[in-house]
N, C-alpha and C. Protein backbone atom coordinates (compact mmCIF):
# COMPACT_ATOMS: atom_id res chain seq x y z
N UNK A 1 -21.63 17.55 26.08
CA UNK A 1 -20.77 17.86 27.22
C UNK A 1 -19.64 16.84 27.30
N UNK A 2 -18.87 17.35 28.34
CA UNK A 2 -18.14 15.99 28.14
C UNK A 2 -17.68 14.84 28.62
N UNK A 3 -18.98 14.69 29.44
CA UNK A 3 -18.94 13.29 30.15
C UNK A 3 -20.30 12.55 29.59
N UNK A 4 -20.88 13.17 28.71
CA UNK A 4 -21.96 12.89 28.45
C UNK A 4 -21.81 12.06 27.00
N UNK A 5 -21.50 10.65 27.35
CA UNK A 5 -21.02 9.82 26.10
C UNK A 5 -21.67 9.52 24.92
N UNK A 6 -22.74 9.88 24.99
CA UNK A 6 -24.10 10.28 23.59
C UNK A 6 -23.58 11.31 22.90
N UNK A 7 -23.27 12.25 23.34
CA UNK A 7 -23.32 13.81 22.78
C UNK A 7 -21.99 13.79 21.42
N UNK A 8 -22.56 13.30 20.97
CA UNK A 8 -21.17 12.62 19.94
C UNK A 8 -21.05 14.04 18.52
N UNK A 9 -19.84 14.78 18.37
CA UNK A 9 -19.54 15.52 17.46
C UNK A 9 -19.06 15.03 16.07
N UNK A 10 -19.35 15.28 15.02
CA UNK A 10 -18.42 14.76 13.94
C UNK A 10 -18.75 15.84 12.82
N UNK A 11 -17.37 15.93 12.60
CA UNK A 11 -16.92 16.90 11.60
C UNK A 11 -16.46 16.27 9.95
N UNK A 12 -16.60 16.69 9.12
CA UNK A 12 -15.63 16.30 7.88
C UNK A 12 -16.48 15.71 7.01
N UNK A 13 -17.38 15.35 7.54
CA UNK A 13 -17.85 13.88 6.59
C UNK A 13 -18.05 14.17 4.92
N UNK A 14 -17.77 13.65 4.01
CA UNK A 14 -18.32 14.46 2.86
C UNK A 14 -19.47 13.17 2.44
N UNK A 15 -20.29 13.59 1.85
CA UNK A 15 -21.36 13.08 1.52
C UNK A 15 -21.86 13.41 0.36
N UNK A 16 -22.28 12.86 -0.34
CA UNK A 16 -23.03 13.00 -2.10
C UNK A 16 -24.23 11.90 -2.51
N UNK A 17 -23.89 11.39 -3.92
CA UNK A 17 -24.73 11.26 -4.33
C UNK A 17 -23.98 9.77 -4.99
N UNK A 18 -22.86 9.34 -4.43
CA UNK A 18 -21.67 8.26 -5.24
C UNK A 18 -20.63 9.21 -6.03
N UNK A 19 -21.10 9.74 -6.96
CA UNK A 19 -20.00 10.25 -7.50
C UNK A 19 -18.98 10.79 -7.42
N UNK A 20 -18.81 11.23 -6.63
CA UNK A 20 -18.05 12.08 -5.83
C UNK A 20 -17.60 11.35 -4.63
N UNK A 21 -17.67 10.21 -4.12
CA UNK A 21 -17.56 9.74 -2.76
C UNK A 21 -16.94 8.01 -3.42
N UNK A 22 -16.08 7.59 -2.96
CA UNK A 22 -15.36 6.55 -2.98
C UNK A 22 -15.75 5.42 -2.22
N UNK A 23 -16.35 4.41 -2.25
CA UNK A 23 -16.54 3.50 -1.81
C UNK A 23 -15.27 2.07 -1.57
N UNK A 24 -14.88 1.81 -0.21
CA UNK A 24 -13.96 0.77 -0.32
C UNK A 24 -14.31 -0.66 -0.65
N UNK A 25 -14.03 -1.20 -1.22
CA UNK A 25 -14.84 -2.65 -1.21
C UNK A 25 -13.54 -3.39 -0.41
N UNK A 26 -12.41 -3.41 -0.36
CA UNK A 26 -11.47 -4.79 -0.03
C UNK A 26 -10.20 -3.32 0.71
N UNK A 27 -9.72 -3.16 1.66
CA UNK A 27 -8.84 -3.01 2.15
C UNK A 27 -7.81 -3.78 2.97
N UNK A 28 -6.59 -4.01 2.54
CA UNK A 28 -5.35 -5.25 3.29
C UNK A 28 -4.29 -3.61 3.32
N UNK A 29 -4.02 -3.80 5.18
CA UNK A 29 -3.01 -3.36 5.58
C UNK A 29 -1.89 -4.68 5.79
N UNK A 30 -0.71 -4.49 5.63
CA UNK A 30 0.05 -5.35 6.20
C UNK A 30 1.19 -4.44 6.84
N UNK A 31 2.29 -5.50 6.99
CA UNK A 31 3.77 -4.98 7.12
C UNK A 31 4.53 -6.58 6.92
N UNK A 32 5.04 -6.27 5.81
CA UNK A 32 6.26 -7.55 5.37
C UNK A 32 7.44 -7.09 4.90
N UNK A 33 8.18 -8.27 5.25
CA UNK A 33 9.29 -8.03 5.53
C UNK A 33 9.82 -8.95 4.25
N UNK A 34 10.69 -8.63 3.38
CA UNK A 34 11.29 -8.76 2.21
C UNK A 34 12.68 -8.96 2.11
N UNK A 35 13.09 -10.36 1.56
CA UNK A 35 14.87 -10.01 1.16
C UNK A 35 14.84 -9.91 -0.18
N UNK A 36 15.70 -8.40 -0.18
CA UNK A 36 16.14 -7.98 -1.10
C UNK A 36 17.16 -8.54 -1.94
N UNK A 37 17.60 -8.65 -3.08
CA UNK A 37 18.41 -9.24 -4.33
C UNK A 37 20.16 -8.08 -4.01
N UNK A 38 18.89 -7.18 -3.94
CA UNK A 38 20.20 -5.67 -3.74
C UNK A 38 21.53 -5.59 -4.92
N UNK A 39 22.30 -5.20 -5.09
CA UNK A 39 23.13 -4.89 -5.83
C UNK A 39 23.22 -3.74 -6.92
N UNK A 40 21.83 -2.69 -7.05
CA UNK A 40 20.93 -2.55 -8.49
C UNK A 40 20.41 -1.04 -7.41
N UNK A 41 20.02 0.16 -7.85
CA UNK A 41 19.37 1.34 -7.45
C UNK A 41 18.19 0.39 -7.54
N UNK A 42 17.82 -0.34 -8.49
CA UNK A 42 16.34 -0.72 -8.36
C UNK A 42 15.89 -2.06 -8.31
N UNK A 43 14.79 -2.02 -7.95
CA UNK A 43 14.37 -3.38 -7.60
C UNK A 43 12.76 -3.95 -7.61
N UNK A 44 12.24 -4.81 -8.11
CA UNK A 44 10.51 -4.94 -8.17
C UNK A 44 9.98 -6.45 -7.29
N UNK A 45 9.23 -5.56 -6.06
CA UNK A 45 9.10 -7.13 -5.27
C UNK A 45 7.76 -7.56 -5.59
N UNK A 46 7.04 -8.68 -5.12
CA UNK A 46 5.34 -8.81 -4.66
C UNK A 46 5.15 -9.20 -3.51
N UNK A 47 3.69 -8.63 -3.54
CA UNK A 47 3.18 -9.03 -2.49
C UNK A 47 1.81 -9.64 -2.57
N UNK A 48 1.71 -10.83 -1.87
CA UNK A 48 0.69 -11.73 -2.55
C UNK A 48 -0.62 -11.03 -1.06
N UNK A 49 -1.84 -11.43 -2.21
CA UNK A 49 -2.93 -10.73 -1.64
C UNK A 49 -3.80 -11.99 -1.85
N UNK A 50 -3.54 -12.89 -2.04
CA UNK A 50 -4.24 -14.37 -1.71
C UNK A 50 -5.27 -14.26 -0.46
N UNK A 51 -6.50 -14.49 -0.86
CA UNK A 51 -7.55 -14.65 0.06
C UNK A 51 -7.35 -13.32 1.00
N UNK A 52 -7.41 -12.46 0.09
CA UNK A 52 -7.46 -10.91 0.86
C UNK A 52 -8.34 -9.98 0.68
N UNK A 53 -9.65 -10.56 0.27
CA UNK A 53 -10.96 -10.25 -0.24
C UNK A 53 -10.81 -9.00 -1.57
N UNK A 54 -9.65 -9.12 -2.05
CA UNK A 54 -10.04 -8.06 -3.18
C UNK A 54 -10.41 -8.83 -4.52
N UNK A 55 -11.08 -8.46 -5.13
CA UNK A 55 -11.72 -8.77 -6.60
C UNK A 55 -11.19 -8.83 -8.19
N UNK A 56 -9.82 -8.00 -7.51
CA UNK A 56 -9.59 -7.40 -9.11
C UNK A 56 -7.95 -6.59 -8.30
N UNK A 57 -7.28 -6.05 -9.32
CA UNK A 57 -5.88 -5.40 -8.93
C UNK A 57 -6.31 -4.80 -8.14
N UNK A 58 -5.57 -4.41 -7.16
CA UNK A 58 -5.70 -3.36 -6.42
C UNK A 58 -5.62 -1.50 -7.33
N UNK A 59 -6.75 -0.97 -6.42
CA UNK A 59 -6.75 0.83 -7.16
C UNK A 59 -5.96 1.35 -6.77
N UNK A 60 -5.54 1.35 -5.50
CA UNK A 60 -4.43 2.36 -5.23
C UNK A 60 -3.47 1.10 -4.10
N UNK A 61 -2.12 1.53 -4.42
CA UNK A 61 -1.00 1.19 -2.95
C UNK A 61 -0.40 2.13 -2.36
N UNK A 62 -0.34 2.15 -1.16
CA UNK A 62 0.43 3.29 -0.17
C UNK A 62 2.17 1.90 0.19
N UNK A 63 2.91 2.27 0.13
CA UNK A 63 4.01 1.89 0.58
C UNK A 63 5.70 2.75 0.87
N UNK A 64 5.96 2.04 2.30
CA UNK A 64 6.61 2.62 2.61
C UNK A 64 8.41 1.70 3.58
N UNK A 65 9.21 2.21 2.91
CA UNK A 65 10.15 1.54 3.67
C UNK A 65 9.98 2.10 5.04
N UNK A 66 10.03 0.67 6.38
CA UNK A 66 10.42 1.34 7.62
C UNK A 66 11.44 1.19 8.06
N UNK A 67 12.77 0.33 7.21
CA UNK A 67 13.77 0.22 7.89
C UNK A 67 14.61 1.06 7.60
N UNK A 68 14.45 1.38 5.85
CA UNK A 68 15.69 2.31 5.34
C UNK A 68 15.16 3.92 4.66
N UNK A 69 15.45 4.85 5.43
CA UNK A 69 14.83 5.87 4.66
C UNK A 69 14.96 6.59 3.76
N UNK A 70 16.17 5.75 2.96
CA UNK A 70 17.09 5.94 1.53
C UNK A 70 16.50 5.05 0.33
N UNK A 71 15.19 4.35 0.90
CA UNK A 71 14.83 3.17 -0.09
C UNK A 71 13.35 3.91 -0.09
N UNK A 72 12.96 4.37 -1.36
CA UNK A 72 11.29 4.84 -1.84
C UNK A 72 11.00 3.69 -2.63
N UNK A 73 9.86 3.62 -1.66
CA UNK A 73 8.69 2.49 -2.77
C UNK A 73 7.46 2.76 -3.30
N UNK A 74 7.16 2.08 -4.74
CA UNK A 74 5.56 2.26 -5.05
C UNK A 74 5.22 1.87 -5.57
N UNK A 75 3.75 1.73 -5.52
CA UNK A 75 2.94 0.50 -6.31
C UNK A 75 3.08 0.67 -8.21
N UNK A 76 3.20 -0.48 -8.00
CA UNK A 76 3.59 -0.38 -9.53
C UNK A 76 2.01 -0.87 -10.34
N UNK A 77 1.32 0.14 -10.23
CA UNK A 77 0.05 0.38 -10.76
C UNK A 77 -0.42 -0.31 -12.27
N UNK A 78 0.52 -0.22 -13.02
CA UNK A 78 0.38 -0.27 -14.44
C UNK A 78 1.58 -1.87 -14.70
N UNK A 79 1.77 -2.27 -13.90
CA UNK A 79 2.37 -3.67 -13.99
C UNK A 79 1.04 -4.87 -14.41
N UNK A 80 1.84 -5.06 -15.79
CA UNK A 80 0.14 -6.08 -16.12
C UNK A 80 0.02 -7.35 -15.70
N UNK A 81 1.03 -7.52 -14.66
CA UNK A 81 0.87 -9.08 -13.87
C UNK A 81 0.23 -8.95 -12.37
N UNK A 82 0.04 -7.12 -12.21
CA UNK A 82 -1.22 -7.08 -10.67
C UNK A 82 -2.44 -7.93 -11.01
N UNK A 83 -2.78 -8.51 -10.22
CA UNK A 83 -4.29 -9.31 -9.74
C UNK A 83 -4.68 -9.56 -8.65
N UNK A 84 -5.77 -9.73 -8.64
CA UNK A 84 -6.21 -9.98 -6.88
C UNK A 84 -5.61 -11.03 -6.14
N UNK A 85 -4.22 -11.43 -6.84
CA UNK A 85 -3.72 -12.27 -5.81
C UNK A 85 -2.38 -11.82 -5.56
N UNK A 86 -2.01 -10.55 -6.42
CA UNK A 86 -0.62 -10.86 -6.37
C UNK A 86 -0.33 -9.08 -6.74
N UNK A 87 0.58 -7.79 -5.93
CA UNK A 87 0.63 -6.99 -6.37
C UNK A 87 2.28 -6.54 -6.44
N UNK A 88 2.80 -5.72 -7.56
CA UNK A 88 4.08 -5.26 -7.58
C UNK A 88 4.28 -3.99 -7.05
N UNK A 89 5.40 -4.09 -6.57
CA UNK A 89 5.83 -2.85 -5.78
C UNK A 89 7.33 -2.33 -6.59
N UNK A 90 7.42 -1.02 -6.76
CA UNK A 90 8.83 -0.64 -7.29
C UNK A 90 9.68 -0.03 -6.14
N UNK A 91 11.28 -0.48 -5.81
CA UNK A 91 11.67 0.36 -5.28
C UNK A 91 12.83 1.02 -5.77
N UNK A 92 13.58 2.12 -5.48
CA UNK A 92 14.61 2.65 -5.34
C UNK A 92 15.59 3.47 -4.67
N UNK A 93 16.43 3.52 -4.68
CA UNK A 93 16.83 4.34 -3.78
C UNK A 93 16.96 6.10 -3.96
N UNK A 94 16.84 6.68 -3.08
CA UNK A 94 16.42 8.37 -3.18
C UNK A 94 17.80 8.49 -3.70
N UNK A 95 19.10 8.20 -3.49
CA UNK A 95 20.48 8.63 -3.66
C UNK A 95 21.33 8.45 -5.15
N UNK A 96 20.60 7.13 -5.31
CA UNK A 96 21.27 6.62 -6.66
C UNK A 96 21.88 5.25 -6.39
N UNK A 97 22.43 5.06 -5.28
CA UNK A 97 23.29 4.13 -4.10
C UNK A 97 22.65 2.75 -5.06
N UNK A 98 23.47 1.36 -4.65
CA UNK A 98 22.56 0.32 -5.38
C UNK A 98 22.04 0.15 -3.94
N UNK A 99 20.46 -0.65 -3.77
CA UNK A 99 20.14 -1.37 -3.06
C UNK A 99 21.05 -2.27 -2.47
N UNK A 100 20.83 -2.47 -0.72
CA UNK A 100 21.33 -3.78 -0.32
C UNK A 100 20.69 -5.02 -0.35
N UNK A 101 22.08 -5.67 -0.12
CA UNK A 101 21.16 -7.46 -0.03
C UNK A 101 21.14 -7.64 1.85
N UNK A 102 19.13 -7.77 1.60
CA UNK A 102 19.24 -8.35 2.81
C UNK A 102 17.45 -8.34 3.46
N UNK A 103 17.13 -8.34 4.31
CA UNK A 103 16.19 -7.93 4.79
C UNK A 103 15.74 -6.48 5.31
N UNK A 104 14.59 -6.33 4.56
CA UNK A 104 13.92 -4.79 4.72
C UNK A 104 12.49 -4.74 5.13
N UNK A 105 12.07 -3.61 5.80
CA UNK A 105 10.46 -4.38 6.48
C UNK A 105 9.81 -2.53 5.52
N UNK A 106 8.40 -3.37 5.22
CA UNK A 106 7.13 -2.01 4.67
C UNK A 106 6.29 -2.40 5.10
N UNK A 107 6.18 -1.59 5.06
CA UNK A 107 4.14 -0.92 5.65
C UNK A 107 3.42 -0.71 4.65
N UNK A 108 2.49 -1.64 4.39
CA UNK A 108 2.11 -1.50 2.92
C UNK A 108 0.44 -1.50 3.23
N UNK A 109 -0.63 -1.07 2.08
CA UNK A 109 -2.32 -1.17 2.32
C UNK A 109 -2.03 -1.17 0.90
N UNK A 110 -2.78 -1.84 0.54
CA UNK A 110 -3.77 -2.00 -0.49
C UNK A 110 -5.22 -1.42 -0.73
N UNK A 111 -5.91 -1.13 -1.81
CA UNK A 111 -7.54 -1.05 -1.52
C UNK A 111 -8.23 -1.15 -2.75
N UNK A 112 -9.10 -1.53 -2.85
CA UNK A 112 -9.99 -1.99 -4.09
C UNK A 112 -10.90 -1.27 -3.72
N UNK A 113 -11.82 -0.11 -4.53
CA UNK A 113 -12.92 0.71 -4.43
C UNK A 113 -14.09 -0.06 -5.40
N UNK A 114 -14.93 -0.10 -5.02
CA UNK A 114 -16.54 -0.25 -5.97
C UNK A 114 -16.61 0.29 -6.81
């Protein structure tokens, strides 16, 4: 019912056997703020993950410019200098435009799975 604060619904869950189900071991949300070099459509920053409980590169990055919505970013997955302390990000611009010089803020997560 619904004042009845026990009566708890949950939908979605998927459940298995591991294989099929992803385990997180280390998740870092941030939001940093970066000066850019700019001059260039492209550009490769880091972001240090020092004492951010992950083990190993990060598996996946979500990133996102919040200041400019002409600037796409992404984890640069296959960069062989990621480690658990330190990850690369690619950006560019959607237009072609060069990057500016200056300060830009992302919303960035990281996550290391088991």
């Amino acid at each position: 019912s619904e004042q009845d604060f026990d009566d708890v619904q949950v939908t979605a869950i998927e459940t298995g056997n591991g294989s099929n189900v992803q385990q997180v071991l280390a998740r870092f949300p941030v939001t940093e703020v970066v000066s850019l070099t700019g001059g260039s459509p492209t550009e490769t920053i880091s972001v240090s993950l020092t004492n951010r409980g992950l083990s190993t590169k990060p598996d996946v990055g979500f990133v996102e410019c919040s200041t400019d919505p002409n600037i796409q970013a992404s984890y640069d997955f296959d960069n062989a200098s990621n480690s658990s302390t330190v990850a690369y990000i690619d950006l560019e611009t959607m237009d072609g435009t060069n990057l500016h010089t200056g300060l830009q803020r992302f919303s960035i997560e990281f996550i290391e799975y088991l």
